[in-house]
N, C-alpha and C. Protein backbone atom coordinates (compact mmCIF):
# COMPACT_ATOMS: atom_id res chain seq x y z
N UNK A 1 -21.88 27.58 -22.35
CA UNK A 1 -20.70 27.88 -21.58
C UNK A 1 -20.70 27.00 -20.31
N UNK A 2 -19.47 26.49 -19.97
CA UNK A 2 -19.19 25.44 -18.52
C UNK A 2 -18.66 26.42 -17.47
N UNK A 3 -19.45 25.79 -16.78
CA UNK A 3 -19.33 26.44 -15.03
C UNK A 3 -17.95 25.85 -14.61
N UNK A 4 -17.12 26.55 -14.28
CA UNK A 4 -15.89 26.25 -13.89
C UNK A 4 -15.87 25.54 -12.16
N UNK A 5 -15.52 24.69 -12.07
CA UNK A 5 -15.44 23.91 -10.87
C UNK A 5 -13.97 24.29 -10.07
N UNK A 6 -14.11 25.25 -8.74
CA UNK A 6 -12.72 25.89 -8.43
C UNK A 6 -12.48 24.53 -7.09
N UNK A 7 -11.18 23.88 -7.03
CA UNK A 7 -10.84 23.42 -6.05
C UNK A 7 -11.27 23.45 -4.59
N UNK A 8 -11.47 25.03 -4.30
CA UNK A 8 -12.67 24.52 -3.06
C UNK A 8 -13.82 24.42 -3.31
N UNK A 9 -14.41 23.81 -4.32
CA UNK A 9 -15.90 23.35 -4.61
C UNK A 9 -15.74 21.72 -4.36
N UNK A 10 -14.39 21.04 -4.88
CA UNK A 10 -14.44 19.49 -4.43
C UNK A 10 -14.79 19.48 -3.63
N UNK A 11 -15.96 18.16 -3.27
CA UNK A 11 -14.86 17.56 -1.87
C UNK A 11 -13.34 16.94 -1.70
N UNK A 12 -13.52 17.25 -0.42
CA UNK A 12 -12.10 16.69 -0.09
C UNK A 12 -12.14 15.68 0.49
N UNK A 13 -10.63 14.69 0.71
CA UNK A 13 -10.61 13.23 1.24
C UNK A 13 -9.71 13.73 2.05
N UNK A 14 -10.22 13.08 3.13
CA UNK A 14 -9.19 12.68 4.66
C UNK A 14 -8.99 11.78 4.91
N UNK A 15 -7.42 11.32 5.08
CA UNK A 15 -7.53 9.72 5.98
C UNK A 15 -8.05 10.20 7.85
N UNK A 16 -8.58 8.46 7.69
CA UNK A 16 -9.25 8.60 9.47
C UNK A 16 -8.81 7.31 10.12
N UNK A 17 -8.01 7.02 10.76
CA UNK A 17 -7.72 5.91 11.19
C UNK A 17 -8.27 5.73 12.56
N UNK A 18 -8.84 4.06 12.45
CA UNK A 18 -9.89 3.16 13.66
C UNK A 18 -8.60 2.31 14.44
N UNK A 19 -8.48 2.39 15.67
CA UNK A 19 -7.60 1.85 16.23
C UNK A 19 -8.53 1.00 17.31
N UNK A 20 -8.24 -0.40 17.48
CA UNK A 20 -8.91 -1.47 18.20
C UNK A 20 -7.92 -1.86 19.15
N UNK A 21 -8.18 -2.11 20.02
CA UNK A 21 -6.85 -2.78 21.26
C UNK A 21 -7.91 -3.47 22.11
N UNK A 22 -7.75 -4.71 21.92
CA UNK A 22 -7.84 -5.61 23.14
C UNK A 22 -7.80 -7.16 23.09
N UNK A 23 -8.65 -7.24 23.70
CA UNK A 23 -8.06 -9.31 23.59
C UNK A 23 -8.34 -9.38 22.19
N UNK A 24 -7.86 -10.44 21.53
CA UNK A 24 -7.85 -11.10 20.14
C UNK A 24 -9.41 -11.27 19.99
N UNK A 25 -9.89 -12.03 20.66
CA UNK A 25 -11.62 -12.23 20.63
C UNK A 25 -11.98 -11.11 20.88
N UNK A 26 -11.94 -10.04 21.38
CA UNK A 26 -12.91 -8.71 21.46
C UNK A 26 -12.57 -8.37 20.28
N UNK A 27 -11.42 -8.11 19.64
CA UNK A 27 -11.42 -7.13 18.32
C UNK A 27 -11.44 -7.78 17.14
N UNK A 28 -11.57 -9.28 17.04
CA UNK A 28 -12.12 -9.76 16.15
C UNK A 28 -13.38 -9.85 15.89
N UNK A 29 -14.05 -9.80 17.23
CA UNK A 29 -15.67 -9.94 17.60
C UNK A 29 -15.88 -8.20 17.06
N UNK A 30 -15.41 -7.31 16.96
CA UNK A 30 -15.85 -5.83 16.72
C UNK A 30 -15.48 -6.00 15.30
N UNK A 31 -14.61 -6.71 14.94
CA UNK A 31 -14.17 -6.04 13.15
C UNK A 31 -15.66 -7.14 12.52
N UNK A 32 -15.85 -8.13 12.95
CA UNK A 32 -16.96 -8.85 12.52
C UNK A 32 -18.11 -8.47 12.27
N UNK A 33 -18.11 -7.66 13.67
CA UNK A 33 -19.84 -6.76 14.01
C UNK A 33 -19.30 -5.46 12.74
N UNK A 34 -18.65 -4.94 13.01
CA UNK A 34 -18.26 -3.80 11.37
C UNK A 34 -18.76 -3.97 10.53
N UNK A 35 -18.30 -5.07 9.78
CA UNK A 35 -18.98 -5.88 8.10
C UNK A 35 -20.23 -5.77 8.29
N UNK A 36 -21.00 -6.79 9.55
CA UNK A 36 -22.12 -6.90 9.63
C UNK A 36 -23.21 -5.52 9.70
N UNK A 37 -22.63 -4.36 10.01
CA UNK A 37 -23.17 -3.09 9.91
C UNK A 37 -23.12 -2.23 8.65
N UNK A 38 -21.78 -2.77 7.70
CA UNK A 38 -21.81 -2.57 6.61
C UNK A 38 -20.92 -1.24 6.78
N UNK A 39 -19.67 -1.42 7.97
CA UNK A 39 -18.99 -0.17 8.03
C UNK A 39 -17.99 -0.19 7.22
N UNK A 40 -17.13 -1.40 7.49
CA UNK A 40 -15.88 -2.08 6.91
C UNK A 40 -15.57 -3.66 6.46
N UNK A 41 -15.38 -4.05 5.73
CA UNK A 41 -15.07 -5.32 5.37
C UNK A 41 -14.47 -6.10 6.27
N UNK A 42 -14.12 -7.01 6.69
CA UNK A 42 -12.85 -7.58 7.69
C UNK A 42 -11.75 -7.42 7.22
N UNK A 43 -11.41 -7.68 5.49
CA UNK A 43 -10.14 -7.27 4.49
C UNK A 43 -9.56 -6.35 5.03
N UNK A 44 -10.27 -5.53 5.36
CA UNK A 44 -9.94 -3.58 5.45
C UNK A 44 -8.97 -3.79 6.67
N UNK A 45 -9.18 -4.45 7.31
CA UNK A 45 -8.13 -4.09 8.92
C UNK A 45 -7.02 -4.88 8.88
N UNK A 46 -5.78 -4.56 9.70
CA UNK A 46 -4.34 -4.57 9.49
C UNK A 46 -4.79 -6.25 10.09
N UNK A 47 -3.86 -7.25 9.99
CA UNK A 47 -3.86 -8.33 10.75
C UNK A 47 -3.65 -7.89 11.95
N UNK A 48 -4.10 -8.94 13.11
CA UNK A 48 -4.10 -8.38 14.46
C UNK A 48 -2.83 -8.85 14.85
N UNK A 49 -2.06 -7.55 15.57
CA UNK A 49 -0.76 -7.18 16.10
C UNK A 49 -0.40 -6.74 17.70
N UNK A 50 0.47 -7.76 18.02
CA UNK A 50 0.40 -7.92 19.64
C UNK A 50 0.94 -6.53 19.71
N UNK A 51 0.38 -5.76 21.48
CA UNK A 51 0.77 -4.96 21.62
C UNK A 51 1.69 -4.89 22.57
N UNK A 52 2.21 -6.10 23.06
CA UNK A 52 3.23 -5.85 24.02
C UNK A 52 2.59 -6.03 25.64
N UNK A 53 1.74 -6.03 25.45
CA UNK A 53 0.83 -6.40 26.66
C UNK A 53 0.24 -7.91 26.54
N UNK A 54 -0.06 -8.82 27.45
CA UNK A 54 -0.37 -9.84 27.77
C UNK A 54 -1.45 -9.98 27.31
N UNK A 55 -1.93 -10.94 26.18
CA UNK A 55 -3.64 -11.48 26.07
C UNK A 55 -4.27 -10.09 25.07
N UNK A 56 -3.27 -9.14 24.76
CA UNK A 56 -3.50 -7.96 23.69
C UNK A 56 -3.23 -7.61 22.45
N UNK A 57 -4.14 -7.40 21.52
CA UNK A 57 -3.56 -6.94 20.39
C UNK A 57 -4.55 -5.68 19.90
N UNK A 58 -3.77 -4.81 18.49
CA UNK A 58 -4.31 -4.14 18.39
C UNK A 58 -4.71 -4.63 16.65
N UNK A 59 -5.57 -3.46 15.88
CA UNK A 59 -5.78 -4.00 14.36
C UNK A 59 -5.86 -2.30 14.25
N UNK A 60 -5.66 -1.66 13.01
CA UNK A 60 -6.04 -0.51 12.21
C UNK A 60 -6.82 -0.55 11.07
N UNK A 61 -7.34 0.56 10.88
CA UNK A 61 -8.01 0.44 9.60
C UNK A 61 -8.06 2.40 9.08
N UNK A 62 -7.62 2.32 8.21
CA UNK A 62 -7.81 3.50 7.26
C UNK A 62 -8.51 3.37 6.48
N UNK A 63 -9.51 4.65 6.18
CA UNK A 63 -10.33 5.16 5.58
C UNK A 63 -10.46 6.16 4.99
N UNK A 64 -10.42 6.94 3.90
CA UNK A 64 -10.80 7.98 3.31
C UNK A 64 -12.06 8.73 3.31
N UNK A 65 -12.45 9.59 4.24
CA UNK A 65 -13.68 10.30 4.33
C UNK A 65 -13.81 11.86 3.52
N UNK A 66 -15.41 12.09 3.39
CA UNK A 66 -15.42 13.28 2.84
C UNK A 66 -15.16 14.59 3.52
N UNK A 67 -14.93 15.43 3.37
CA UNK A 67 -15.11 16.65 4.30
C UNK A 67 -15.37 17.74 3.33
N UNK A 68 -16.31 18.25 3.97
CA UNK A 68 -17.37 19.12 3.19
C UNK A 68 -16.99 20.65 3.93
């Protein structure tokens, strides 16, 4: 006989969104150091997008995490 698996036994997925804002070289220099930690790919983040501020941009990245 199979053990029935009830919906709150999954885990569940959450999106989590990483928001970066600052000079072009700082948040390229952080999405770089990411990969290199093995958090996120560089792929993974939005192209970098001025924020309306001088010498600023921002990048996103969504993720699907577990929650237990």
């Amino acid at each position: 006989m199979m053990a029935q698996i009830t919906e709150n036994q999954l885990p569940q997925r959450e999106p989590i969104k990483h928001l970066l804002i600052g000079s072009p070289k700082a948040v390229s220099s952080t999405i770089h150091y990411l990969q290199v930690i093995g958090y996120a790919s560089v792929g993974d983040w939005s192209p970098l997008l001025p924020t309306g501020n001088p010498d600023e941009v921002m990048s996103i990245l969504v993720r699907q995490i577990l929650m237990q």
